[in-house]
C-alpha atoms as a PDB file:
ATOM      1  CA  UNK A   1      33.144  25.303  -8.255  1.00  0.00           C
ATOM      2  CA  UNK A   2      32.303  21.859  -6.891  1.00  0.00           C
ATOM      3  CA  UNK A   3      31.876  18.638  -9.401  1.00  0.00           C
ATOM      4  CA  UNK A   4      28.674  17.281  -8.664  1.00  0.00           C
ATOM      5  CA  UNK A   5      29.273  14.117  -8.056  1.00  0.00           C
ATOM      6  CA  UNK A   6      27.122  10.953  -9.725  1.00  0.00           C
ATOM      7  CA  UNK A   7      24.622   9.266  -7.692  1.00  0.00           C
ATOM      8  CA  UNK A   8      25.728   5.472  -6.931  1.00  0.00           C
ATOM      9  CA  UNK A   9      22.933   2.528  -7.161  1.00  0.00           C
ATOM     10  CA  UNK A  10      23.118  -0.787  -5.688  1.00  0.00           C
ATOM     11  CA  UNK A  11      21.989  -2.452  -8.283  1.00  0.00           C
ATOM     12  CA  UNK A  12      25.394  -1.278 -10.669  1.00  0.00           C
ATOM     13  CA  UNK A  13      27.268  -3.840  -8.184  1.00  0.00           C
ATOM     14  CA  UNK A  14      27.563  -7.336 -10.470  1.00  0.00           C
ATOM     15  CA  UNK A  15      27.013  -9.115  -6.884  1.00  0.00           C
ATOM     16  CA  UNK A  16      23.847  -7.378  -6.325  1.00  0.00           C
ATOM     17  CA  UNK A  17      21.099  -9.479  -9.244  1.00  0.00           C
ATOM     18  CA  UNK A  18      23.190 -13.107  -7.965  1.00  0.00           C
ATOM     19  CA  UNK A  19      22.704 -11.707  -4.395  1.00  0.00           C
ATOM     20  CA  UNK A  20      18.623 -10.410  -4.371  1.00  0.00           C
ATOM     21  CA  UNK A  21      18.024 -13.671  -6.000  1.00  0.00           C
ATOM     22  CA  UNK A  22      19.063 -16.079  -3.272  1.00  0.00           C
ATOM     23  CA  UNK A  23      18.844 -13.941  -0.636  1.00  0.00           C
ATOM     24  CA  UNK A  24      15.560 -12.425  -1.854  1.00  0.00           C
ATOM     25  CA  UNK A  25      13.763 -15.629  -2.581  1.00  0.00           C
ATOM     26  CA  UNK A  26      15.893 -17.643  -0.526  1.00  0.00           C
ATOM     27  CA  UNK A  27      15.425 -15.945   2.717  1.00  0.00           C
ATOM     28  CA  UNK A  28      11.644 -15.238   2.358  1.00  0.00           C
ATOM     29  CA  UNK A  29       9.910 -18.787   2.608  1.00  0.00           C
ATOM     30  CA  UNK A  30       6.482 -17.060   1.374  1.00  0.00           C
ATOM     31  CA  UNK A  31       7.524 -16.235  -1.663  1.00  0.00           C
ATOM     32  CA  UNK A  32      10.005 -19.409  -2.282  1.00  0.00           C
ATOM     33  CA  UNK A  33       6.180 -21.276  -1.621  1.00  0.00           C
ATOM     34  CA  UNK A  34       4.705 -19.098  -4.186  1.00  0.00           C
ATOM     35  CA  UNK A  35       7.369 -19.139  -6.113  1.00  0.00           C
ATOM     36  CA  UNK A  36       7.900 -16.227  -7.182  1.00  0.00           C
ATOM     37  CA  UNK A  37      10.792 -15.630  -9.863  1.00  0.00           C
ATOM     38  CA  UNK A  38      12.747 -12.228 -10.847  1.00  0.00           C
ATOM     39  CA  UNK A  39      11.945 -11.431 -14.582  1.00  0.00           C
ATOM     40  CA  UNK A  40      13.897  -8.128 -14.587  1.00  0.00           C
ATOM     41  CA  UNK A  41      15.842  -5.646 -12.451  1.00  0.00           C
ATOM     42  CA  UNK A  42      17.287  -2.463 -13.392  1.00  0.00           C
ATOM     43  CA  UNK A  43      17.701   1.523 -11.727  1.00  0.00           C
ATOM     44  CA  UNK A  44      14.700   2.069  -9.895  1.00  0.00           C
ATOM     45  CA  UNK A  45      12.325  -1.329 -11.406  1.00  0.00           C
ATOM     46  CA  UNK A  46      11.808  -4.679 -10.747  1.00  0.00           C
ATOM     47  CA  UNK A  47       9.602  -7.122 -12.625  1.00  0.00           C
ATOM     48  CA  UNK A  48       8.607 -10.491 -11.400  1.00  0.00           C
ATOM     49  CA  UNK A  49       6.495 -13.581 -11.968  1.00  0.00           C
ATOM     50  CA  UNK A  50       4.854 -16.267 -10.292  1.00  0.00           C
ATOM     51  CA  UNK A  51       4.040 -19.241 -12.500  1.00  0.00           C
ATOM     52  CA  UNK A  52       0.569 -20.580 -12.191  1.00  0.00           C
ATOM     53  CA  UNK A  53      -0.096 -22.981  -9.616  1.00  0.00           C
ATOM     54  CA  UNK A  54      -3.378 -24.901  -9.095  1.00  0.00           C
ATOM     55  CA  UNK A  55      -2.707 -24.236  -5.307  1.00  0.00           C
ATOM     56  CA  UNK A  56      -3.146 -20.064  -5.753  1.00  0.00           C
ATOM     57  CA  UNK A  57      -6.190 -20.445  -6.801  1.00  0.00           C
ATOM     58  CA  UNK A  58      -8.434 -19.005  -4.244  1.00  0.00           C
ATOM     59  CA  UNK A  59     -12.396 -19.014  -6.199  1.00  0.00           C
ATOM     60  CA  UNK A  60     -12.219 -22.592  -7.139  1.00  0.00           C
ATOM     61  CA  UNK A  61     -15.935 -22.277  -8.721  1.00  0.00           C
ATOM     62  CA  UNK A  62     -14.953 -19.323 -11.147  1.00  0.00           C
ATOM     63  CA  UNK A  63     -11.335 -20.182 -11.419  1.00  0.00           C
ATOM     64  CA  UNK A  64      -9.816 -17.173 -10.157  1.00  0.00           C
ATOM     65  CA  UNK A  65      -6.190 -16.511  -7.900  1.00  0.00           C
ATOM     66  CA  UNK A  66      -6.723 -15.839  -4.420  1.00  0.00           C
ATOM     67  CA  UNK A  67      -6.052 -11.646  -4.355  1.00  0.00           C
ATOM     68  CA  UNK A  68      -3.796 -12.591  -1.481  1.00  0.00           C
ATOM     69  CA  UNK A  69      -1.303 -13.735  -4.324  1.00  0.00           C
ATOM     70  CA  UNK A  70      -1.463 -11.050  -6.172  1.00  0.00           C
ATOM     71  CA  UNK A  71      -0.888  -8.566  -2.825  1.00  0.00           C
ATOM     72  CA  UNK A  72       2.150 -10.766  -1.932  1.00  0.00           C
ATOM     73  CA  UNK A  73       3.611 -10.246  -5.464  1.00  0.00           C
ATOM     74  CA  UNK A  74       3.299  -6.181  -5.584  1.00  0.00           C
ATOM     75  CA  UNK A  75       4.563  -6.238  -1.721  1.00  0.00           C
ATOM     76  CA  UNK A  76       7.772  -7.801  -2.973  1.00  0.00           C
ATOM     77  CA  UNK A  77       8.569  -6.357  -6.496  1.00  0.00           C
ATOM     78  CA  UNK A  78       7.803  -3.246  -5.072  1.00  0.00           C
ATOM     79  CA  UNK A  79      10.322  -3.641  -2.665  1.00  0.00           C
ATOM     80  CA  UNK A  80      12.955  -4.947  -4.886  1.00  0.00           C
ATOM     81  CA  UNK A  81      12.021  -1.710  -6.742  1.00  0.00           C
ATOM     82  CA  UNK A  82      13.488   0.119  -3.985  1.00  0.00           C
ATOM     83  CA  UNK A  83      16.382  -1.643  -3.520  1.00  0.00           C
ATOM     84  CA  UNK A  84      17.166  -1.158  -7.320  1.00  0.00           C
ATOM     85  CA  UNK A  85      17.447   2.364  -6.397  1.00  0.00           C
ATOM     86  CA  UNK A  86      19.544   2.461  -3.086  1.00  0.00           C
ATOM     87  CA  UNK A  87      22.894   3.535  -3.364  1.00  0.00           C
ATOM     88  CA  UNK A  88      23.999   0.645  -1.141  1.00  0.00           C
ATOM     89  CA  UNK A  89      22.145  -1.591   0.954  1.00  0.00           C
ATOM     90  CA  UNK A  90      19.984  -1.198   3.764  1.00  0.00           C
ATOM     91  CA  UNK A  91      17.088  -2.309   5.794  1.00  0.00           C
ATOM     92  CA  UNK A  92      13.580  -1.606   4.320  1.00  0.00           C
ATOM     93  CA  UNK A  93      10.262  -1.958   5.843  1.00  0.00           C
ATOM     94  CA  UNK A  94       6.544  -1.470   3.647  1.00  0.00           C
ATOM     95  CA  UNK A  95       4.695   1.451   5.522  1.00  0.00           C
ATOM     96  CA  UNK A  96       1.759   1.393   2.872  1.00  0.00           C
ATOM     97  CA  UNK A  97       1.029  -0.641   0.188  1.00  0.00           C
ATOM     98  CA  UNK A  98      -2.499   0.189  -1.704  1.00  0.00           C
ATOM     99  CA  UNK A  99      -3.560  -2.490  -4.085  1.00  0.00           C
ATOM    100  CA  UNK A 100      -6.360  -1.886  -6.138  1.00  0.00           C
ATOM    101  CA  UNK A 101      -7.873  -5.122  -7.765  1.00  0.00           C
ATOM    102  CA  UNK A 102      -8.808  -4.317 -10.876  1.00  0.00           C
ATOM    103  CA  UNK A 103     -10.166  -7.847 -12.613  1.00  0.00           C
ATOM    104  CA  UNK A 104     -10.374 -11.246 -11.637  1.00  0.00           C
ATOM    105  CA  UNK A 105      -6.351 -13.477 -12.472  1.00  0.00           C
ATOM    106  CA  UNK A 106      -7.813 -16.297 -14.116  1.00  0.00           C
ATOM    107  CA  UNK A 107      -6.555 -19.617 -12.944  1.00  0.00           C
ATOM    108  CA  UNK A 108      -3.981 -21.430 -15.979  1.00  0.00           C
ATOM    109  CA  UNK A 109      -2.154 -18.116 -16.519  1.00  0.00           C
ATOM    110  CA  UNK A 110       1.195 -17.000 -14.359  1.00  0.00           C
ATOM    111  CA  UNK A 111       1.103 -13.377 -12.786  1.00  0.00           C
ATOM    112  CA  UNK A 112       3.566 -10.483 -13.750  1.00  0.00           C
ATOM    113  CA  UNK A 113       4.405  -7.620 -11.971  1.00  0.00           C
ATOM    114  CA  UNK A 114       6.437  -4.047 -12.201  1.00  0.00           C
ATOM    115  CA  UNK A 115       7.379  -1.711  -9.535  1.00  0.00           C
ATOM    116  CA  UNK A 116       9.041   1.768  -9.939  1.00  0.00           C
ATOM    117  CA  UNK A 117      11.123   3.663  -7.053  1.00  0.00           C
ATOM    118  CA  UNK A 118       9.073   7.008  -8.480  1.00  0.00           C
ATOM    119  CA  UNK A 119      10.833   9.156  -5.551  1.00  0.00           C
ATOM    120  CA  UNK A 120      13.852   8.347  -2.726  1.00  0.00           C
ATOM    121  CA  UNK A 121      14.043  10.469  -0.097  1.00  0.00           C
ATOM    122  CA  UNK A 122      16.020   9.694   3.019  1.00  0.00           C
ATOM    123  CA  UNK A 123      13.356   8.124   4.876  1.00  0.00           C
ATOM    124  CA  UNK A 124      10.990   6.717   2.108  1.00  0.00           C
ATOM    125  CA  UNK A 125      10.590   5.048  -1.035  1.00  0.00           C
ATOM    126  CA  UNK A 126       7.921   5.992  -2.987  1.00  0.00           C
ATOM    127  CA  UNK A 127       6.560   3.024  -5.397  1.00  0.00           C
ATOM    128  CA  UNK A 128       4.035   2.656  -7.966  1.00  0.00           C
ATOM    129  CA  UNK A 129       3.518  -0.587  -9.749  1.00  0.00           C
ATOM    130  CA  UNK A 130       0.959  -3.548 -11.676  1.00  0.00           C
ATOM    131  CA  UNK A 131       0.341  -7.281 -11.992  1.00  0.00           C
ATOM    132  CA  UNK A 132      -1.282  -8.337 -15.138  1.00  0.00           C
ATOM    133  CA  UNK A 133      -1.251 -11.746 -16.991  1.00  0.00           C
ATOM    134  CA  UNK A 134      -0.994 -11.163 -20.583  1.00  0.00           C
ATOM    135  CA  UNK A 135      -0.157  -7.439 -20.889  1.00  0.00           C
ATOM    136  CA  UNK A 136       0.573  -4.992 -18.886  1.00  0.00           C
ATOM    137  CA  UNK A 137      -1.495  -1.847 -20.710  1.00  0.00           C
ATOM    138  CA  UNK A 138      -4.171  -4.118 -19.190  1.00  0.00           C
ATOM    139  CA  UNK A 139      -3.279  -5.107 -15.192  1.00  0.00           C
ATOM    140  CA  UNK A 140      -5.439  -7.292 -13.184  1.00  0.00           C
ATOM    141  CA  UNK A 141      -4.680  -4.718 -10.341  1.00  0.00           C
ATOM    142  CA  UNK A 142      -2.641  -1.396  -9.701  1.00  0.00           C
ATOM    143  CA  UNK A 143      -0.691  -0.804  -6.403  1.00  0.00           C
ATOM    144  CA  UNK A 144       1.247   2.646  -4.842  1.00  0.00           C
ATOM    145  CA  UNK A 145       3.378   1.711  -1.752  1.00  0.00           C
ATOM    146  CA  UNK A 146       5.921   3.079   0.476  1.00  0.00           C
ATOM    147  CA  UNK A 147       9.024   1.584   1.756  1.00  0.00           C
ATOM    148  CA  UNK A 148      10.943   3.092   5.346  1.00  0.00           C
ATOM    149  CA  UNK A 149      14.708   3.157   4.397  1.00  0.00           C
ATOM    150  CA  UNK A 150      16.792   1.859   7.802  1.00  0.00           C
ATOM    151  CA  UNK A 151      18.236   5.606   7.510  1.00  0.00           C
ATOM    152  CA  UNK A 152      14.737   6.728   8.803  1.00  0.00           C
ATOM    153  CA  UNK A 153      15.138   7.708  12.946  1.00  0.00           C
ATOM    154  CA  UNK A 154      11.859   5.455  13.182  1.00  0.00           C
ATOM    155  CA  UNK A 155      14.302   2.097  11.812  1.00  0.00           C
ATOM    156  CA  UNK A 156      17.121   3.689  14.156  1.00  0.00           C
ATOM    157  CA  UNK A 157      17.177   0.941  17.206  1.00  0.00           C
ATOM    158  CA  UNK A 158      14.891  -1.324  15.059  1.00  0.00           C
ATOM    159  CA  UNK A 159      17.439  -2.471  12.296  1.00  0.00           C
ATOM    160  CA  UNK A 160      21.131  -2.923  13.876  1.00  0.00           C
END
């Protein structure tokens, strides 16, 4: 009989939270300029924040954060989601990302978010995730994304 053997994860490496931090934020000038900030990572989730900033606010009569913010956010938790559940690292690339906008952010309040890998294939990552201000049982929007791991043929030539 064969052992079967345990599934690795990137994220069990201690280099790999000091790593996604700089490299993450420190190699993505977007979200340095929003500046975003890693709350949480573990197997499969990732939680961040981005601290309120009178320049995110997009509805300056109603005082509400530009949704552009709040897309940028679930883009990049999400994917930090999948690399918490790679079992080494690789290229990724977002093939979908749905966001549905659920209520207005209100301007003085940071944004949270949290992404779950739901499903890894080969190819794809499979997220689901929410931003919310206060709570999370009550998000300011919902988002389901995928993620194309470099493994995918489509990457092949694309990532070297």
């Amino acid at each position: 009989m064969s052992e079967k053997k345990e599934r690795t994860y990137l994220i069990d490496d201690p280099q790999f939270s000091v790593l996604s931090k700089k490299g993450f934020f420190g190699n993505i000038p977007h979200s340095k300029q929003l500046g975003m900030e890693t709350v949480s990572l573990e197997r499969n989730r990732a939680i961040f924040r981005i601290p309120f900033a009178e320049s995110l606010v997009g509805d300056l009569a109603n005082g509400i954060i530009h949704g552009g913010v709040i897309l940028s956010l679930m883009d990049s938790v999400g994917g930090m989601a999948t690399f918490c559940a790679l079992p080494a690292m690789e290229s990724i690339a977002t093939l979908d990302l749905r966001v549905d906008f659920l209520k207005p952010a209100l301007a003085g309040q940071g944004i949270e978010a949290a992404a779950e890998c739901y499903k890894l294939t080969n190819t794809v990552a499979f997220i689901r995730g929410v931003a919310y201000q206060t709570d999370i049982n009550d998000p300011v929007a919902s988002c389901v994304a995928t993620f194309m791991r470099a493994s995918s043929s489509k990457m092949q030539g694309v990532v070297k």
